[in-house]
Protein backbone atom coordinates (compact mmCIF):
# COMPACT_ATOMS: atom_id res chain seq x y z
CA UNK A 1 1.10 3.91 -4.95
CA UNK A 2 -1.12 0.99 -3.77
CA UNK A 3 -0.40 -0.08 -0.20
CA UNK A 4 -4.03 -2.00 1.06
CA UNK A 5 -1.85 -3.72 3.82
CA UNK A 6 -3.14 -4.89 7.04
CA UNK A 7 0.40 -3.55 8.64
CA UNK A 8 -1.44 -0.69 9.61
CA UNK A 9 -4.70 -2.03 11.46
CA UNK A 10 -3.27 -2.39 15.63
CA UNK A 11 -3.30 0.46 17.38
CA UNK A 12 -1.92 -0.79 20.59
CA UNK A 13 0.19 1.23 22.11
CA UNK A 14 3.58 0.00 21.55
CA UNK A 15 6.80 -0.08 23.63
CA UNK A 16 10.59 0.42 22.97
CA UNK A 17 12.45 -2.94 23.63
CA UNK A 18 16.16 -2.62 23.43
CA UNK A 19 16.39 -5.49 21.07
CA UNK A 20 13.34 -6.24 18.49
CA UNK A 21 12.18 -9.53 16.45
CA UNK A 22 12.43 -9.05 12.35
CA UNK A 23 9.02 -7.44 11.19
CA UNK A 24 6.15 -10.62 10.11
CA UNK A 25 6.11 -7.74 7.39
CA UNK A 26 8.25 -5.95 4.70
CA UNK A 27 7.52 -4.33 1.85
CA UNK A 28 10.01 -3.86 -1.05
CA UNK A 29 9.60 -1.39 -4.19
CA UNK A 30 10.32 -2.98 -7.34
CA UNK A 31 10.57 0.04 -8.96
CA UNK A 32 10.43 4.21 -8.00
CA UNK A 33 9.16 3.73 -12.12
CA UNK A 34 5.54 4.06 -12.97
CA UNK A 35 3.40 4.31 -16.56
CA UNK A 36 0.69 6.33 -15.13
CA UNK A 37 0.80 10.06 -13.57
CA UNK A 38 -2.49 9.80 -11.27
CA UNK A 39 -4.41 12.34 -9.37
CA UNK A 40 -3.02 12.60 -5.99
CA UNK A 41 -0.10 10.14 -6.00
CA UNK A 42 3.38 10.93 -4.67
CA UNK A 43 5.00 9.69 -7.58
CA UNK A 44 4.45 13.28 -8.83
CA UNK A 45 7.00 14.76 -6.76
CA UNK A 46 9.32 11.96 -6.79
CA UNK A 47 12.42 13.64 -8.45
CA UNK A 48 16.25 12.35 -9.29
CA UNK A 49 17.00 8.80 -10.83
CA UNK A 50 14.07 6.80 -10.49
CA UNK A 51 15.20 3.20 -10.95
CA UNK A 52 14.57 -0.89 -10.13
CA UNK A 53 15.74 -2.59 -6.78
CA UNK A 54 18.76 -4.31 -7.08
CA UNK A 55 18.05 -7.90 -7.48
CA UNK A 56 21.03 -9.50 -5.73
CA UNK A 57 20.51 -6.84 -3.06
CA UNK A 58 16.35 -8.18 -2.56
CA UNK A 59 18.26 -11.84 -2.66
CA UNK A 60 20.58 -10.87 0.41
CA UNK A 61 17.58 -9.25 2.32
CA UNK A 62 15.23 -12.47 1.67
CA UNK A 63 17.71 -14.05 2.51
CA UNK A 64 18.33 -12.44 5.71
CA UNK A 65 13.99 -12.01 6.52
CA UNK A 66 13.70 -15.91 5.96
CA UNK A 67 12.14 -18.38 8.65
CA UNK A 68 11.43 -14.90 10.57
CA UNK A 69 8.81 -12.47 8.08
CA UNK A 70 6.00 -13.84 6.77
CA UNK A 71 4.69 -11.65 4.33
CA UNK A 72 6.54 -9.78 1.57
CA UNK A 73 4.90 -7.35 -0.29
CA UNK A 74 6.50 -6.38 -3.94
CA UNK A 75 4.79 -2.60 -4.23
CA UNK A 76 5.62 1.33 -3.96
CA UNK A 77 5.47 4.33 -5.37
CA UNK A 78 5.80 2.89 -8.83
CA UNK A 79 4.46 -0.01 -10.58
CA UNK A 80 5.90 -3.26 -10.25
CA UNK A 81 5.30 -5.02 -13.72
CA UNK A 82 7.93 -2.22 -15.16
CA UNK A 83 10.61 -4.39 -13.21
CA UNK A 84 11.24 -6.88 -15.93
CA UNK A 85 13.14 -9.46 -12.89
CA UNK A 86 10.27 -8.68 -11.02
CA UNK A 87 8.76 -12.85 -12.06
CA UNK A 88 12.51 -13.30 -10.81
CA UNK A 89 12.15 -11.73 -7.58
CA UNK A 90 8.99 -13.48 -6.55
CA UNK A 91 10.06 -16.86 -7.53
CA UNK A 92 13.33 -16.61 -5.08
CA UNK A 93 10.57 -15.18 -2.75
CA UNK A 94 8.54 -18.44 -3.04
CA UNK A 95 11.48 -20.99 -2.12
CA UNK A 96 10.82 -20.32 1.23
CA UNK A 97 7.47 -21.76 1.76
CA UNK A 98 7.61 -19.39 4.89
CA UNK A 99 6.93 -16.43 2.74
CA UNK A 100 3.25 -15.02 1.70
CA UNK A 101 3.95 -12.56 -1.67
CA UNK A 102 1.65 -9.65 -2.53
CA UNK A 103 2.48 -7.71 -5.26
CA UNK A 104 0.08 -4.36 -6.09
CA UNK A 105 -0.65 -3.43 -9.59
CA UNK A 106 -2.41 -0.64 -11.56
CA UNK A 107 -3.17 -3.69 -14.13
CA UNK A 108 -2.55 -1.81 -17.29
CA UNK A 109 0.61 -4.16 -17.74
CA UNK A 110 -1.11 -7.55 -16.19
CA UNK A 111 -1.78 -8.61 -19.68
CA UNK A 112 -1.77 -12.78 -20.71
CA UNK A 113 1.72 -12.93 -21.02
CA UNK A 114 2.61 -11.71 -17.46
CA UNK A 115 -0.52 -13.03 -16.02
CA UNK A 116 1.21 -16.86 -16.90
CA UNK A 117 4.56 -15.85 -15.06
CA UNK A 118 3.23 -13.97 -12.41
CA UNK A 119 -0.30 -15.86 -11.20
CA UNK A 120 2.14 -19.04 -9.52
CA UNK A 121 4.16 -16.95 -7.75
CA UNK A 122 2.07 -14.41 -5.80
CA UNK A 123 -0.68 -15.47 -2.79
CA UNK A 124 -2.09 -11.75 -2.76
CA UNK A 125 -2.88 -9.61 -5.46
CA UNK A 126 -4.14 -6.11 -5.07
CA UNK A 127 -5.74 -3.90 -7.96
CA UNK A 128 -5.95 -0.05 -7.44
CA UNK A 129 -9.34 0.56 -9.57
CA UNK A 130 -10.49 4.44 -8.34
CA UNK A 131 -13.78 4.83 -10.88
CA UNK A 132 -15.99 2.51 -12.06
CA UNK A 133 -17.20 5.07 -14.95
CA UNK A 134 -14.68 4.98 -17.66
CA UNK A 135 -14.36 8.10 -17.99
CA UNK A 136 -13.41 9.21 -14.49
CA UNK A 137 -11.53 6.20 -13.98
CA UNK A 138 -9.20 7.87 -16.79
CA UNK A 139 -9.65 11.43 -15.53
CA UNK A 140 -7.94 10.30 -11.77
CA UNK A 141 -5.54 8.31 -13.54
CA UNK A 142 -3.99 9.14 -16.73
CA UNK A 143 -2.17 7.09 -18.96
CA UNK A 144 -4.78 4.52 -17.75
CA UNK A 145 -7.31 2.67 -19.80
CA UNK A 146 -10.23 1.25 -18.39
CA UNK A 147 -11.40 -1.17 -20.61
CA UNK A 148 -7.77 -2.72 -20.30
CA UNK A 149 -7.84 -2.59 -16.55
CA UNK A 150 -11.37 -4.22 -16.28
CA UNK A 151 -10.45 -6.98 -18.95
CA UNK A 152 -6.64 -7.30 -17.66
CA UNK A 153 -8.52 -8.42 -13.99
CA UNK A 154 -11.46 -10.18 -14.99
CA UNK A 155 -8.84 -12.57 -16.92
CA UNK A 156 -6.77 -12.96 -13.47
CA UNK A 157 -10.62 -13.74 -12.08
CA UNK A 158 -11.41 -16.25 -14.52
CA UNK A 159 -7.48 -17.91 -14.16
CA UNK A 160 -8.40 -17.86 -10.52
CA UNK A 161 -11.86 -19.33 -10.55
CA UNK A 162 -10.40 -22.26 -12.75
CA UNK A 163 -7.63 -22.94 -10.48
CA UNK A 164 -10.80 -23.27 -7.52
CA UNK A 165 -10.35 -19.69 -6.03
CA UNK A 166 -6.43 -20.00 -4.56
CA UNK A 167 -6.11 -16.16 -4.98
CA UNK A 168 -6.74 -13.39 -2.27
CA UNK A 169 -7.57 -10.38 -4.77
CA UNK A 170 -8.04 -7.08 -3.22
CA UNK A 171 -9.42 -3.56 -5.23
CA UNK A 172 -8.05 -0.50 -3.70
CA UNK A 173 -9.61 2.87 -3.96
CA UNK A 174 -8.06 6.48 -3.75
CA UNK A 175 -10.99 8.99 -3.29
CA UNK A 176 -9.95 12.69 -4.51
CA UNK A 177 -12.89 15.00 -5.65
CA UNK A 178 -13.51 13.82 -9.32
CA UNK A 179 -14.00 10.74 -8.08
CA UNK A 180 -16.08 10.64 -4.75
CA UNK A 181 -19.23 9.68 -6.22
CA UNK A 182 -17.72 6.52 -7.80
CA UNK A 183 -17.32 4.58 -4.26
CA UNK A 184 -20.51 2.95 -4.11
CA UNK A 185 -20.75 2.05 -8.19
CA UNK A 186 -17.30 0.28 -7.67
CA UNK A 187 -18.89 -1.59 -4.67
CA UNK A 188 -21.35 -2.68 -7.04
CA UNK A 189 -19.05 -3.55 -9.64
CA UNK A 190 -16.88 -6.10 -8.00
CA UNK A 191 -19.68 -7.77 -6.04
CA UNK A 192 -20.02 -10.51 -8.41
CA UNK A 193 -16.33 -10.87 -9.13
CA UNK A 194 -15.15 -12.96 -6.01
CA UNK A 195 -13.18 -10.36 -4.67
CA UNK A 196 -11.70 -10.90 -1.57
CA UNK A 197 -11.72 -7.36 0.03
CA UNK A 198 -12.54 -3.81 -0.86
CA UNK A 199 -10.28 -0.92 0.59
CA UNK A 200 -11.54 2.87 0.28
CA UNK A 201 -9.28 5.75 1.76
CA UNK A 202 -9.64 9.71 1.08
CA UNK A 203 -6.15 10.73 -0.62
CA UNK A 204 -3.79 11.67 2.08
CA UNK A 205 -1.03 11.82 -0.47
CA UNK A 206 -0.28 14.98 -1.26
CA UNK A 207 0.49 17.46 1.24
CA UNK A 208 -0.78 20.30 -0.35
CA UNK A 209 -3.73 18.36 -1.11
CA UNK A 210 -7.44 19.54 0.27
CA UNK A 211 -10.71 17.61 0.10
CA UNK A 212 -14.30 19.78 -0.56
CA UNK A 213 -16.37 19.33 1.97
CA UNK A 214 -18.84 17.31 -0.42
CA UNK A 215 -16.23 15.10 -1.02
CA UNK A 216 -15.96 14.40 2.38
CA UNK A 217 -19.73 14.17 2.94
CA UNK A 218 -20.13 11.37 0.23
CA UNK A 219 -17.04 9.43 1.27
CA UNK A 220 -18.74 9.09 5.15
CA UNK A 221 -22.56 8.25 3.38
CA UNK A 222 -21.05 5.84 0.53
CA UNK A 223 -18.52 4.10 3.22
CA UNK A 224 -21.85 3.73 5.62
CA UNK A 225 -24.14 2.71 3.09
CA UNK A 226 -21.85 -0.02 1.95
CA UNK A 227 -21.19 -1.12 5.98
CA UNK A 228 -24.63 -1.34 6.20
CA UNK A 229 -25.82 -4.08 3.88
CA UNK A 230 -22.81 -6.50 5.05
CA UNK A 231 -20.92 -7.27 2.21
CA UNK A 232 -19.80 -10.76 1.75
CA UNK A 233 -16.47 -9.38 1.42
CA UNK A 234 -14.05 -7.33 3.72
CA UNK A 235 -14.69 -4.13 3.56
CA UNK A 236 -12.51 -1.11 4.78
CA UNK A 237 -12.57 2.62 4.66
CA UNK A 238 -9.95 5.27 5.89
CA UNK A 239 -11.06 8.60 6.12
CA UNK A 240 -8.82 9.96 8.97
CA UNK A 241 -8.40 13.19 9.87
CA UNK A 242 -10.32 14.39 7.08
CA UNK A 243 -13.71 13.01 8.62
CA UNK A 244 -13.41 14.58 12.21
CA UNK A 245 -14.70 17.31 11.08
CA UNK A 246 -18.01 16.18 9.69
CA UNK A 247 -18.24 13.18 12.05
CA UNK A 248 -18.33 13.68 15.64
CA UNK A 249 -17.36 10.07 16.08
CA UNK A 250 -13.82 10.40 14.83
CA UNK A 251 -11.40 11.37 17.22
CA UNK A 252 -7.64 11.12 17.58
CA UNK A 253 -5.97 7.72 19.40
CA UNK A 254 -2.75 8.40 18.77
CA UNK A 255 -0.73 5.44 19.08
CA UNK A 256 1.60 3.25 16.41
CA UNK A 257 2.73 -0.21 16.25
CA UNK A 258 3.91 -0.18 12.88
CA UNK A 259 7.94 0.55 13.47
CA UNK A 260 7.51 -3.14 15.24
CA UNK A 261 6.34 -5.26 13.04
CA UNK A 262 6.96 -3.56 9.45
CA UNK A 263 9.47 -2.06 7.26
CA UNK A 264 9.32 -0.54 3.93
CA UNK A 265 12.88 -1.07 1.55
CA UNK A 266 12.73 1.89 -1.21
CA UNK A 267 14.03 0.85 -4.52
CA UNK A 268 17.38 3.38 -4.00
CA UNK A 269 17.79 0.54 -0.59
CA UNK A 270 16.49 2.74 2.01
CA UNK A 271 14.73 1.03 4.94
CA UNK A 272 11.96 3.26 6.27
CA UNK A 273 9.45 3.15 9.55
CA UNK A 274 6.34 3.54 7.26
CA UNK A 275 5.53 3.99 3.66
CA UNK A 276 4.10 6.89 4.68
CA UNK A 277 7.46 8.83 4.05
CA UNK A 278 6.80 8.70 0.77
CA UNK A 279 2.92 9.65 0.48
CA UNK A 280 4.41 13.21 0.48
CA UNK A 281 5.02 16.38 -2.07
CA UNK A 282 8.32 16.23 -0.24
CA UNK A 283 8.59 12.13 -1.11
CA UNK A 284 12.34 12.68 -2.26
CA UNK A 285 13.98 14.39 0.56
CA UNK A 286 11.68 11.94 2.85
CA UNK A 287 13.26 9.01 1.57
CA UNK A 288 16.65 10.60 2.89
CA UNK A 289 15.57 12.15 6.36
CA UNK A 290 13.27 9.34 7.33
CA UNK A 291 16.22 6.78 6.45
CA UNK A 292 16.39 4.79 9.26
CA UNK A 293 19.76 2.78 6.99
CA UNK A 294 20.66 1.90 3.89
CA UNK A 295 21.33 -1.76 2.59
CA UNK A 296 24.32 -0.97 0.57
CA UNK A 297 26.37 0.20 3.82
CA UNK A 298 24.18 -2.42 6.69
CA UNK A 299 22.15 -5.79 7.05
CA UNK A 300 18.83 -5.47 7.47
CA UNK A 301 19.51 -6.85 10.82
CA UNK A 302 21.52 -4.20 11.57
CA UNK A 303 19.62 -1.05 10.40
CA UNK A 304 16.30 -3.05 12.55
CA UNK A 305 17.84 -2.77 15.67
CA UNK A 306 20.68 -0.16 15.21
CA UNK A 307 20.43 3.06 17.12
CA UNK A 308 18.27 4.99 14.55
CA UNK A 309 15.35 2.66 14.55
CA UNK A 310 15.83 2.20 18.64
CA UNK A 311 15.62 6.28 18.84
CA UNK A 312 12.44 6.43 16.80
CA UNK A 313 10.56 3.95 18.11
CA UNK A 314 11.30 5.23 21.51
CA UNK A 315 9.58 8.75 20.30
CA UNK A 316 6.65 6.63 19.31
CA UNK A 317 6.18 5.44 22.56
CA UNK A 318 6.59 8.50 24.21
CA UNK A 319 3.80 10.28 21.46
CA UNK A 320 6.45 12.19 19.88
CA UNK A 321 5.33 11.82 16.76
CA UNK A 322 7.33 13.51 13.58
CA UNK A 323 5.23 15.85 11.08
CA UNK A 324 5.33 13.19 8.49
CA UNK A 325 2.91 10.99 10.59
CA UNK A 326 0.49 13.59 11.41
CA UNK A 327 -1.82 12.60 8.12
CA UNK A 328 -1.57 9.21 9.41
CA UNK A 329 -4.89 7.19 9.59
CA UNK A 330 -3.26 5.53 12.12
CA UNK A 331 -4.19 8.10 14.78
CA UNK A 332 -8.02 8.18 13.92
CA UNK A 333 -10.58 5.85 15.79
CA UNK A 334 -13.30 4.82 14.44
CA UNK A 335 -12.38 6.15 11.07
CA UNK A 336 -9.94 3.25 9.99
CA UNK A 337 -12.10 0.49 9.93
């Protein structure tokens, strides 16, 4: 599960308006499929009938989001590429010129074949690339190979330099313990690769999931070090809760914006608040209880402003926050920078 979104980045403290615009931002999960099993993801616990999005169903909701969201974002707790209509998708994506498509890939599958489909139809691209040692990088992620990662991107790089750079390619890091000292060698990795932004954040995945303090210790010096010599790129880091303790300088804020300007459509057609329902070991039953409607029973429309999304966006306002949120990043100033 790759999300490197900016959805998440205001932490103004929001309001409950009776009636509220379409999101500028939705994400939609191709697939609840995956071909890897890696450290830390939810896709662990994901249980039942894991399945593709309906594609006449996506059609009705682009439909519906057109002339009113900007950016779509094809990713979730599964990889994309498995969705075989997923060229399909983006293309009816891209007749709206209003649109902006992102699509977020563990690469193993972003061979030359789909790299031809895919590369016209998508303005974003993120890469989820946790080691830059080969073996680590297939320790945190198995199934994974590195050597057909690295070559798999460096062939999107070299489609993208020839086409004069069009591409906004983004590498996403999950830190767990095995691979905390790999931060800064990834950082020196894709400096020469024209990559657009680098996005580090300590696994929050797993509920049951605990960092060693060393970990922790490494993430805050390797994060620093890298803020320090100004990369030419962006560069963020979310460390969260899991910092406070070690740095004095975290402390909660404790506000959320997201419920106003995102939504996140699960590939079984539930619309969620967050994706961070489903960065749980409960990520199954979440899907369910955080529901806030389902597509095959509502419009989008509908669920957006219906009386379940009006309820929990007043608790949001009012700092009732559910248990789900409480890993949130969201709630930690200055660690999500």
């Amino acid at each position: 599960m790759t999300t490197g979104s900016s959805t998440h980045s205001d932490t103004r403290t929001a309001t409950a308006p009776s009636s509220v615009p379409l999101p500028p931002v939705v994400q939609i999960e191709p697939t609840s499929r995956c071909n890897l099993k890696c450290v830390g993801c939810a896709h662990r616990h994901r249980t039942g009938r894991l399945t593709d999005i309906p594609f006449e169903r996506v059609k009705a909701l682009l439909d519906e989001l057109r002339g009113r969201t900007t950016e779509i974002i094809f990713s979730g707790i599964g990889e994309p590429l498995l969705n075989r209509q997923l060229a399909g998708l983006l293309a009816y994506a891209k007749r709206s010129p209003s649109f902006h498509t992102t699509i977020a890939s563990n690469f193993m599958l972003m061979d030359g074949r789909a790299l031809e489909e895919l590369y016209p139809l998508v303005d974003k691209v993120i890469c989820s690339l946790d080691a830059a040692d080969p073996e680590t990088f297939e320790a945190v992620r198995p199934g994974a190979k590195f050597h057909t990662v690295r070559e798999n991107l460096e062939r999107f790089l070299d489609d993208d330099a020839r086409n004069g750079w069009k591409k906004y390619v983004s590498i996403s890091t999950l830190v767990v313990d095995r691979n905390a000292g790999e931060i800064y060698k990834i950082y020196q990795l894709i400096k020469d690769w024209h990559i657009s932004r680098f996005h580090v954040a300590l696994c929050y995945t797993a509920d049951e999931y605990e960092h060693k303090p060393e970990t922790i210790r490494r993430f805050i010096r390797d994060t620093g070090r890298i803020r320090s010599e100004g990369p030419s790129f962006s560069f963020t880091s979310l460390g969260g809760k899991y910092c406070a303790p070690l740095d004095a300088s975290c402390r909660p804020d404790a506000s959320c914006t997201v419920p106003w300007r995102y939504a996140y459509v699960s590939s079984r057609l539930y619309v969620l608040p967050c994706c961070l329902a489903l960065q749980s070991s409960d990520a199954t039953t979440h899907e369910t209880d955080y529901s806030m409607g389902h597509l095959e029973q509502s419009t989008f429309s509908e669920i957006w402003n219906g009386p379940k999304y009006h309820s929990f966006r007043e608790r949001l306002a009012a700092k009732q926050f559910p248990p789900v949120c409480q890993p949130c990043y969201q709630f930690w100033d200055p660690c999500c920078q």
